[in-house]
PDB file of N, CA and C in Angstrom:
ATOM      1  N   UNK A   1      97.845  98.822 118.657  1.00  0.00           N
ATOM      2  CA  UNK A   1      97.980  99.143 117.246  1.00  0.00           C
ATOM      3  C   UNK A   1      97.717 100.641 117.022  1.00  0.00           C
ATOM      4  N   UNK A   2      97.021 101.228 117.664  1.00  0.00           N
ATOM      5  CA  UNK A   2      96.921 102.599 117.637  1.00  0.00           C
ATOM      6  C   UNK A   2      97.314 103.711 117.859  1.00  0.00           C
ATOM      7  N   UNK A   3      98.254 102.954 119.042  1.00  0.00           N
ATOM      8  CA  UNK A   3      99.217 104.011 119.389  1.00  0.00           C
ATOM      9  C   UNK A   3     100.963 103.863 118.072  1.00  0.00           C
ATOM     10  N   UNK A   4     100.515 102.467 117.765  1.00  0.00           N
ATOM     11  CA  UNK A   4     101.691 102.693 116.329  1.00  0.00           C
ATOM     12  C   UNK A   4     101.573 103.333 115.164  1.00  0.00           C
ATOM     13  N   UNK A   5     100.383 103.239 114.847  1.00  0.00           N
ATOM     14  CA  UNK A   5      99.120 104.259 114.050  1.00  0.00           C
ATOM     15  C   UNK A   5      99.514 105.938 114.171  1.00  0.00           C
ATOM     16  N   UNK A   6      99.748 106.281 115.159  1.00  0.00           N
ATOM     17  CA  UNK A   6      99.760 107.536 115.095  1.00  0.00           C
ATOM     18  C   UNK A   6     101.370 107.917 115.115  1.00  0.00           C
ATOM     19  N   UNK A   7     101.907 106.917 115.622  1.00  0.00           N
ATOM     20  CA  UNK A   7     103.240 107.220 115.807  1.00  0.00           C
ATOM     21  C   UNK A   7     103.580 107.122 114.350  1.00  0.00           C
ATOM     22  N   UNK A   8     103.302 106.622 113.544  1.00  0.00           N
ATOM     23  CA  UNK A   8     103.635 106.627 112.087  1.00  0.00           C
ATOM     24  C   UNK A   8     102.984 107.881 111.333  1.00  0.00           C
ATOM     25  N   UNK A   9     101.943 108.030 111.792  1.00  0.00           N
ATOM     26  CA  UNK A   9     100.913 109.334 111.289  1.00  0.00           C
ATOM     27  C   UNK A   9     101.576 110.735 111.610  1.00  0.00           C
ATOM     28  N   UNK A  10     102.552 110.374 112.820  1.00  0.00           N
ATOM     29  CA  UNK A  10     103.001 111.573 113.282  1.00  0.00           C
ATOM     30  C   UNK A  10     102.201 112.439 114.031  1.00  0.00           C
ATOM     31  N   UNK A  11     101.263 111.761 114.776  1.00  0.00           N
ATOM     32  CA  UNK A  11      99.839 112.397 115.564  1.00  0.00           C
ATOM     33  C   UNK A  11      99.955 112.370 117.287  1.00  0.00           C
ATOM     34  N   UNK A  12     100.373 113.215 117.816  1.00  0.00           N
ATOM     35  CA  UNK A  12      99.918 113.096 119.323  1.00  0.00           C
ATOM     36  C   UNK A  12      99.110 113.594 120.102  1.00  0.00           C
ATOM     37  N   UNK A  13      98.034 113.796 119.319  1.00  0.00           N
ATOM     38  CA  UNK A  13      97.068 114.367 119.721  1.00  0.00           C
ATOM     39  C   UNK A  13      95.683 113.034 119.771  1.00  0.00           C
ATOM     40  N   UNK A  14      94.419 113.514 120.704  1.00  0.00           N
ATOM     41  CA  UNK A  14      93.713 111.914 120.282  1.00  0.00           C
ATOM     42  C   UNK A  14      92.407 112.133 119.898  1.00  0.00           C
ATOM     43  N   UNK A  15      92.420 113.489 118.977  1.00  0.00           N
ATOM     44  CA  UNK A  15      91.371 113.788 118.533  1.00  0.00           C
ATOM     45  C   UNK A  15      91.166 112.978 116.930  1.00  0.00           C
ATOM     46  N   UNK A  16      92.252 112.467 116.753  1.00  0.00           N
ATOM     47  CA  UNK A  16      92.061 111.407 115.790  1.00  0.00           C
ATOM     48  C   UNK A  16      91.551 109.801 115.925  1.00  0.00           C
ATOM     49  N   UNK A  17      91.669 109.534 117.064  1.00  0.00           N
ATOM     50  CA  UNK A  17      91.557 108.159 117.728  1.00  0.00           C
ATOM     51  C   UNK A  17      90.569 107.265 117.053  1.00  0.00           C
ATOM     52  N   UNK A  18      89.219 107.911 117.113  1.00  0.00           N
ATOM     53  CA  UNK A  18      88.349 107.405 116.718  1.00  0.00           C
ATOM     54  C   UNK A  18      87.750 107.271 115.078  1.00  0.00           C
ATOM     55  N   UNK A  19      88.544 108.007 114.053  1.00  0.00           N
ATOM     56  CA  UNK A  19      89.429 107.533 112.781  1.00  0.00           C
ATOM     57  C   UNK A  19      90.339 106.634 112.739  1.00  0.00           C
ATOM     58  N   UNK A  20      91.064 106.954 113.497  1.00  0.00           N
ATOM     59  CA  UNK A  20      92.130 105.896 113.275  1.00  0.00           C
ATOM     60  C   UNK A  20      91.663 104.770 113.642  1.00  0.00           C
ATOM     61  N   UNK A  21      90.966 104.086 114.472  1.00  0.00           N
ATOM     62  CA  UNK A  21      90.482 102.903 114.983  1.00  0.00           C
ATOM     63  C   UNK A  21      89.597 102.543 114.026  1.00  0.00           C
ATOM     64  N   UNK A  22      88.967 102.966 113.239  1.00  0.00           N
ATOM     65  CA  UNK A  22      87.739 102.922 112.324  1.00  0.00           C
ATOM     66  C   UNK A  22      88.609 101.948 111.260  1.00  0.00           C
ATOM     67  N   UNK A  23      89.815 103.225 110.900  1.00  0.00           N
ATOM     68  CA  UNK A  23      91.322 102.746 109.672  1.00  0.00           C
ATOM     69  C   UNK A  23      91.330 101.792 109.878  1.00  0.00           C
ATOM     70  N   UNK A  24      92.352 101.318 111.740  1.00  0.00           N
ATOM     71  CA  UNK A  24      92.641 100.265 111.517  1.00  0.00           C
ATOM     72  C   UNK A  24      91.473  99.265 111.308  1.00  0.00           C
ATOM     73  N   UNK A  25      90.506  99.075 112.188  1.00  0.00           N
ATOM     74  CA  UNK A  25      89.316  97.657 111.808  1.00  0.00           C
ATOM     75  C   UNK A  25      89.295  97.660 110.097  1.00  0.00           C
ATOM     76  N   UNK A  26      89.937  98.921 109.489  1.00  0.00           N
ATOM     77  CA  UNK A  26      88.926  98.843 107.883  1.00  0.00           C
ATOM     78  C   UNK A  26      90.029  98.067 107.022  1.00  0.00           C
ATOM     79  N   UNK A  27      91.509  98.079 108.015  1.00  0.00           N
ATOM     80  CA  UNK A  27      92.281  97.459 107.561  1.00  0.00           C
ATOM     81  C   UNK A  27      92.519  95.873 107.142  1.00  0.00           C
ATOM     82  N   UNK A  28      91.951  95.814 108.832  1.00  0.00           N
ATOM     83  CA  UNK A  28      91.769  94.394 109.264  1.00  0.00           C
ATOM     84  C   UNK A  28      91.115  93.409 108.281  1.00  0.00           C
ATOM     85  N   UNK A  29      89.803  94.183 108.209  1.00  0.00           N
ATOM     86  CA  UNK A  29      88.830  93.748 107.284  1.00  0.00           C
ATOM     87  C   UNK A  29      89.218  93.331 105.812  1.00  0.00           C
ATOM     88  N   UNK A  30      89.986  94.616 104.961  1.00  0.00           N
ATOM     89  CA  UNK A  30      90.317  94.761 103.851  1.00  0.00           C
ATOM     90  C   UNK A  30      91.448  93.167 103.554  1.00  0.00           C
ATOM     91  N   UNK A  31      92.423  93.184 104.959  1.00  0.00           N
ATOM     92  CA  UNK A  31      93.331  92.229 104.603  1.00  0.00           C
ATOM     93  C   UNK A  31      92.526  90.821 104.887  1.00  0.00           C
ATOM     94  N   UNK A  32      91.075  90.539 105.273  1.00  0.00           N
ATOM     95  CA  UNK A  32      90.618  89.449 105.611  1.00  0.00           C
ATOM     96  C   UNK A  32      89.379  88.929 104.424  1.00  0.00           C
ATOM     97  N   UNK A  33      89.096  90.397 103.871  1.00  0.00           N
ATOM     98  CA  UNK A  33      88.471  89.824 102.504  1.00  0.00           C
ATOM     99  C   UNK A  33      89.839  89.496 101.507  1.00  0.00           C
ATOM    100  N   UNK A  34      91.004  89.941 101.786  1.00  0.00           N
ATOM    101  CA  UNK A  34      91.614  89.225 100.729  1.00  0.00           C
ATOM    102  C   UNK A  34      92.625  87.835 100.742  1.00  0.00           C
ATOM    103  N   UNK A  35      91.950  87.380 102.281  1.00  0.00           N
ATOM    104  CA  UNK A  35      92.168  85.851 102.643  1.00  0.00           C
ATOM    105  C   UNK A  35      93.621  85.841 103.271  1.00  0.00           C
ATOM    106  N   UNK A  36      93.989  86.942 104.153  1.00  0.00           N
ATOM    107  CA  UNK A  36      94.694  87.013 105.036  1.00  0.00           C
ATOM    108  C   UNK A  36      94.268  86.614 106.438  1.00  0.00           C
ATOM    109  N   UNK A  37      94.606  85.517 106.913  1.00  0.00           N
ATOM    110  CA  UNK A  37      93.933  85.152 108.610  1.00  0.00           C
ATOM    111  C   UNK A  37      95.100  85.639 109.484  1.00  0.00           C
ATOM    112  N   UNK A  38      94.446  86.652 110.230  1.00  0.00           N
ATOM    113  CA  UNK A  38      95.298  87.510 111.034  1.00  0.00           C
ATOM    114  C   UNK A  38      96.009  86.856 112.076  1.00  0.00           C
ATOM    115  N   UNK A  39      97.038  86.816 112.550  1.00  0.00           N
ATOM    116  CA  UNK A  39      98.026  86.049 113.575  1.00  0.00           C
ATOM    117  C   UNK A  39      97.310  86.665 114.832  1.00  0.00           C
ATOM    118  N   UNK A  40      96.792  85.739 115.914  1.00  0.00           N
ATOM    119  CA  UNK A  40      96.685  86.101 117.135  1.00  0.00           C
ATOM    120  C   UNK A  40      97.482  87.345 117.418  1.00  0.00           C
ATOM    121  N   UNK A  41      98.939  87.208 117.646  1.00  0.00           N
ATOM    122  CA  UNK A  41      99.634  88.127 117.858  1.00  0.00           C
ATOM    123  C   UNK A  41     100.455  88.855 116.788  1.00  0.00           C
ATOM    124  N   UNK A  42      99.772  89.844 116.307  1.00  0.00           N
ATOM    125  CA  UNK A  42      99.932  90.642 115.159  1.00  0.00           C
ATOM    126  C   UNK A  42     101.350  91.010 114.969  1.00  0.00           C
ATOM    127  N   UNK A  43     101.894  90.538 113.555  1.00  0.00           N
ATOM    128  CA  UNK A  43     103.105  90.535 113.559  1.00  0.00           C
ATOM    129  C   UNK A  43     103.559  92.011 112.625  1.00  0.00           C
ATOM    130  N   UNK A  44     105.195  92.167 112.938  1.00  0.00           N
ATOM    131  CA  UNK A  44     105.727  92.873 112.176  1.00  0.00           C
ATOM    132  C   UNK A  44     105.514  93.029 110.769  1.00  0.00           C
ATOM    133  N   UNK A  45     104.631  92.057 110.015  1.00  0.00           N
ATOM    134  CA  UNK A  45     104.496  92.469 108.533  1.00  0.00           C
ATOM    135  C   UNK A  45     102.949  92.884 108.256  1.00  0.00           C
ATOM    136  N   UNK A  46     102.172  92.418 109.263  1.00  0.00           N
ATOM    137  CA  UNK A  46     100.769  92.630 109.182  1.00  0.00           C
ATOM    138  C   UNK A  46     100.674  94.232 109.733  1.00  0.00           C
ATOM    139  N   UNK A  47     101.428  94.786 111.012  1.00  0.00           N
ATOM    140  CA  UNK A  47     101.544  96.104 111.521  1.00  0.00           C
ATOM    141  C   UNK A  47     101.906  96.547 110.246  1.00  0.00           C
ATOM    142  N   UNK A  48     102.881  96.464 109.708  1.00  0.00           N
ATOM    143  CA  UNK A  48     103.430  97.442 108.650  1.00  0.00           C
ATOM    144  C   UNK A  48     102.055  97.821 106.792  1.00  0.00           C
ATOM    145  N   UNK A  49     101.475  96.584 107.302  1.00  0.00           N
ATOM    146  CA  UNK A  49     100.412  96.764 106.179  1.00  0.00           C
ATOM    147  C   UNK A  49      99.144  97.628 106.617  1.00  0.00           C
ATOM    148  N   UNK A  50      98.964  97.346 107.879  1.00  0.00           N
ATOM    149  CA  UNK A  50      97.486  98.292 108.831  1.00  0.00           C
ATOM    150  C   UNK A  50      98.462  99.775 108.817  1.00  0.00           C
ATOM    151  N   UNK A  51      99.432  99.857 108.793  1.00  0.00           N
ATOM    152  CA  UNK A  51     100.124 101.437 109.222  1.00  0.00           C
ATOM    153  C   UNK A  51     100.153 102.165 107.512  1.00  0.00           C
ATOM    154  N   UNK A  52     100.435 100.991 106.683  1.00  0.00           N
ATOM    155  CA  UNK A  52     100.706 101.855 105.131  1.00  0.00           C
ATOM    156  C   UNK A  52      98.618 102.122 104.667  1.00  0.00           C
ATOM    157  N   UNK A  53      97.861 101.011 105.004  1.00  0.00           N
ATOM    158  CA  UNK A  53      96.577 101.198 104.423  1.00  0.00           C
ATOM    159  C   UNK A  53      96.318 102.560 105.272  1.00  0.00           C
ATOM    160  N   UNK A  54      96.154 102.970 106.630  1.00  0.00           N
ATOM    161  CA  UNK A  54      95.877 104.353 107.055  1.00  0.00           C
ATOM    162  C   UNK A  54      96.438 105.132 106.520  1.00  0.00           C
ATOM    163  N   UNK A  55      98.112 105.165 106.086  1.00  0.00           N
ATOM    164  CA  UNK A  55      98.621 106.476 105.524  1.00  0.00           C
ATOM    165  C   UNK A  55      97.927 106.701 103.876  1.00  0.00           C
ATOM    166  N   UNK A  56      97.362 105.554 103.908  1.00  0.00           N
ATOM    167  CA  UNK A  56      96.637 105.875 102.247  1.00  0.00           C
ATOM    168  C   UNK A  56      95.843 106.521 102.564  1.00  0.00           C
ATOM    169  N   UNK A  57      94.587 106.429 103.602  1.00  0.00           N
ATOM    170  CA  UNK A  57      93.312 106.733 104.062  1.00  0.00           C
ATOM    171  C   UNK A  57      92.966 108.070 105.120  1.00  0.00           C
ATOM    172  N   UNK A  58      94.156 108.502 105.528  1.00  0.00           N
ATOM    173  CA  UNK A  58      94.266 109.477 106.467  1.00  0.00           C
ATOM    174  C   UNK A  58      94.419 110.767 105.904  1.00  0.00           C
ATOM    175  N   UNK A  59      93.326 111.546 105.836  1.00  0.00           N
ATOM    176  CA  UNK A  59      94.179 112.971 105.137  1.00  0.00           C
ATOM    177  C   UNK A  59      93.736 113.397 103.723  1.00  0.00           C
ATOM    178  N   UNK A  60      94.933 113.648 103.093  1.00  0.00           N
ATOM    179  CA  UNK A  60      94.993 113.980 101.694  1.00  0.00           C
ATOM    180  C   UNK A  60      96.608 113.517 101.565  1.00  0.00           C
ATOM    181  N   UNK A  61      97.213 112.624 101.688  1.00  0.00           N
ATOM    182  CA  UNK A  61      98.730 112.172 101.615  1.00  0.00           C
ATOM    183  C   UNK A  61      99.051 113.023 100.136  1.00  0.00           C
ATOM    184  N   UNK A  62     100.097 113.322 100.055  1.00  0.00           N
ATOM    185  CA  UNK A  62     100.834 113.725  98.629  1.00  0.00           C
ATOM    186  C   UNK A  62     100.999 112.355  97.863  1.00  0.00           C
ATOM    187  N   UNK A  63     101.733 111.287  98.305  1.00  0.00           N
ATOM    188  CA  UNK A  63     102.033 110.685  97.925  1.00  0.00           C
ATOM    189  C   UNK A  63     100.994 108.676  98.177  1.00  0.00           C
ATOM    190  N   UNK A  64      99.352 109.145  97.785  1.00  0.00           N
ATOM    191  CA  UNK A  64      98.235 108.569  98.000  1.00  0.00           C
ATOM    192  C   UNK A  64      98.617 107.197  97.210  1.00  0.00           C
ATOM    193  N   UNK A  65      99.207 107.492  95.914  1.00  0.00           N
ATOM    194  CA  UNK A  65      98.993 106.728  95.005  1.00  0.00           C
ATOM    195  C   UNK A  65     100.358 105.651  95.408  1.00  0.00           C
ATOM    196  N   UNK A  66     101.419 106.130  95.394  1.00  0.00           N
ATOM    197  CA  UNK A  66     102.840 105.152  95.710  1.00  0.00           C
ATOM    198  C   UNK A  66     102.429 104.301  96.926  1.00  0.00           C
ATOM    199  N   UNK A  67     101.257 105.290  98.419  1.00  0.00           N
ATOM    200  CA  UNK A  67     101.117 104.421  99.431  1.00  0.00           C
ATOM    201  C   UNK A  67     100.229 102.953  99.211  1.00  0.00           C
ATOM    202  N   UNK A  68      99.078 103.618  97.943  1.00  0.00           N
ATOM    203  CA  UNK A  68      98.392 102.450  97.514  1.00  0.00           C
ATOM    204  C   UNK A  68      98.865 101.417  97.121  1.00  0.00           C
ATOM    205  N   UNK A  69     100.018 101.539  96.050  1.00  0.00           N
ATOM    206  CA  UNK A  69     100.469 100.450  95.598  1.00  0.00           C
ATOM    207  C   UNK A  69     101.411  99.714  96.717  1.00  0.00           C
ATOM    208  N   UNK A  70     101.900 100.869  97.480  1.00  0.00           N
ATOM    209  CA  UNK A  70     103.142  99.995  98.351  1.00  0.00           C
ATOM    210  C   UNK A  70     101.671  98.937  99.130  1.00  0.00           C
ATOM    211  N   UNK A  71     100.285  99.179  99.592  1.00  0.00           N
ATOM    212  CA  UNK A  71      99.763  98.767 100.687  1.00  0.00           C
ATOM    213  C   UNK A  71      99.203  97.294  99.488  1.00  0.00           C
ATOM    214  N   UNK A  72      98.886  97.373  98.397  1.00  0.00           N
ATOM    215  CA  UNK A  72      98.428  96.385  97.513  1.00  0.00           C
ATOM    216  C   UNK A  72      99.640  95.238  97.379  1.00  0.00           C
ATOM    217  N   UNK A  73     101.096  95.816  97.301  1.00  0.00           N
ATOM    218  CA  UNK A  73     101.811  94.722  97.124  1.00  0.00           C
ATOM    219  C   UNK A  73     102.160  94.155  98.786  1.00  0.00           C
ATOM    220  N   UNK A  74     102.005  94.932  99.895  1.00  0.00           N
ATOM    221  CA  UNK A  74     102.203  94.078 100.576  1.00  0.00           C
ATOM    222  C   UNK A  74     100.902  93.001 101.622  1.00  0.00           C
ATOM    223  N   UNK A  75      99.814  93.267 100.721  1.00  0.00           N
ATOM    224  CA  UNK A  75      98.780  92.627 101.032  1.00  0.00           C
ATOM    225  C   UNK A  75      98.914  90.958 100.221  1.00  0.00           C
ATOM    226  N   UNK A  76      99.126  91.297  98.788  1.00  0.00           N
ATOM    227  CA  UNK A  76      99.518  90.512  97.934  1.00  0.00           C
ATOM    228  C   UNK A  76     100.458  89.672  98.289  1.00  0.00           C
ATOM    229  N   UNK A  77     101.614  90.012  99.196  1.00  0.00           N
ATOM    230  CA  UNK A  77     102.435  89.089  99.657  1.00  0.00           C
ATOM    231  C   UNK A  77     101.919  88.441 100.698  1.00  0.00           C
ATOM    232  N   UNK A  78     101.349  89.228 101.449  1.00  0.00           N
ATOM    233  CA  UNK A  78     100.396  88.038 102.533  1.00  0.00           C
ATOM    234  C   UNK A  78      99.713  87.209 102.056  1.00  0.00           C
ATOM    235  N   UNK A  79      98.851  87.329 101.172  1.00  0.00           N
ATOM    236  CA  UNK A  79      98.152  86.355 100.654  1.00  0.00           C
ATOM    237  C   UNK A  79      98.517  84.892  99.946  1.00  0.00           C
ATOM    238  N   UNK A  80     100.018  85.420  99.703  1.00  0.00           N
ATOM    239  CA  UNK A  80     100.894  83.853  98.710  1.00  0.00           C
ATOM    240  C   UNK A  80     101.487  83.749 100.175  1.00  0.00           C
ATOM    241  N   UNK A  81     101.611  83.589 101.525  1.00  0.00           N
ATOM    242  CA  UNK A  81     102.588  83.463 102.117  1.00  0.00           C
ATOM    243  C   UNK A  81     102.262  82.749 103.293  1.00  0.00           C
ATOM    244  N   UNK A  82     103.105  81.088 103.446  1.00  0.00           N
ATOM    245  CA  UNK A  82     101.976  80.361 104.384  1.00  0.00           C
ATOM    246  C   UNK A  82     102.394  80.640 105.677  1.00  0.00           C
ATOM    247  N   UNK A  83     100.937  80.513 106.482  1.00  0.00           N
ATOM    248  CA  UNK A  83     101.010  80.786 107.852  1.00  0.00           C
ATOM    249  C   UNK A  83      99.786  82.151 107.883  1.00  0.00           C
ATOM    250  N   UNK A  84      99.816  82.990 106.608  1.00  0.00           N
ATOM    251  CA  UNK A  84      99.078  83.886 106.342  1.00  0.00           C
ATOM    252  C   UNK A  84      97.655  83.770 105.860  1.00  0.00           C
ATOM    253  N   UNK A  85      97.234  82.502 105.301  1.00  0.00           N
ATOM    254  CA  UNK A  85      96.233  81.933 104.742  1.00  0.00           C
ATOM    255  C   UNK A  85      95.384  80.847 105.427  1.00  0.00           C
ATOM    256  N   UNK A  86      94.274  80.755 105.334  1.00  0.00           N
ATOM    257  CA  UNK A  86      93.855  79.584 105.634  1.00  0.00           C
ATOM    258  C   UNK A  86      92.676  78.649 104.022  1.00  0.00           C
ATOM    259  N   UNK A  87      93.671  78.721 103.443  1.00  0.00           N
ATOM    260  CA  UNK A  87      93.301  77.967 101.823  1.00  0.00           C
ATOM    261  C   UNK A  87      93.298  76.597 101.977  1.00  0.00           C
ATOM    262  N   UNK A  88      93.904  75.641 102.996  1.00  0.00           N
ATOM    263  CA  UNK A  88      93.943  74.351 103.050  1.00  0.00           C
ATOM    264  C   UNK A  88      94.836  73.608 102.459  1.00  0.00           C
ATOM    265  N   UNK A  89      94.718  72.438 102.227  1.00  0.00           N
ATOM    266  CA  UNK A  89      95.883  71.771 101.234  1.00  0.00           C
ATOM    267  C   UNK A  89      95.367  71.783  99.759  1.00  0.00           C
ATOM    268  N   UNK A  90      96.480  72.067  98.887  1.00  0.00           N
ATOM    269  CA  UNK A  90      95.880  71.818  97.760  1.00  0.00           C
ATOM    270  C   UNK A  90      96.117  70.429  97.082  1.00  0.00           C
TER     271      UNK A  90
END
């Protein structure tokens, strides 16, 4: 995940590493208080949500606020989306 992290960050250097790893766990976390149960094998929509929450968190982005909302609605879709939850039957 970290090396997709930067490849999105545009970073090849690895004096960031240990930020970015911080990001992603803070990601992890963020999408698990909001009742996202992470897929063993981390999928294409969960990567794309850990890569938009760092570009919120990394820096000073220009565009902080559009990344927030893009990273809120696609958290929000994890959360209504089964396979993503562990809510039970209702």
């Amino acid at each position: 995940m970290l090396e997709k992290v930067k490849t999105a960050l545009r970073i090849t250097t690895t004096v960031y590493d240990d930020e970015l790893t911080d990001l992603i766990a803070s990601a992890q976390l963020d999408l698990g208080v909001a009742g996202v149960v992470l897929p063993e094998t981390i999928d294409a929509l969960v990567t794309r949500a850990i890569i938009t929450y760092c570009k919120v968190h990394f820096g000073l982005p220009d565009d902080a606020e559009r990344l927030k909302r893009s990273y809120d609605e696609q958290k929000a879709q994890l959360v209504t989306c089964t396979g993503y939850t562990d809510w039970g039957e209702a």
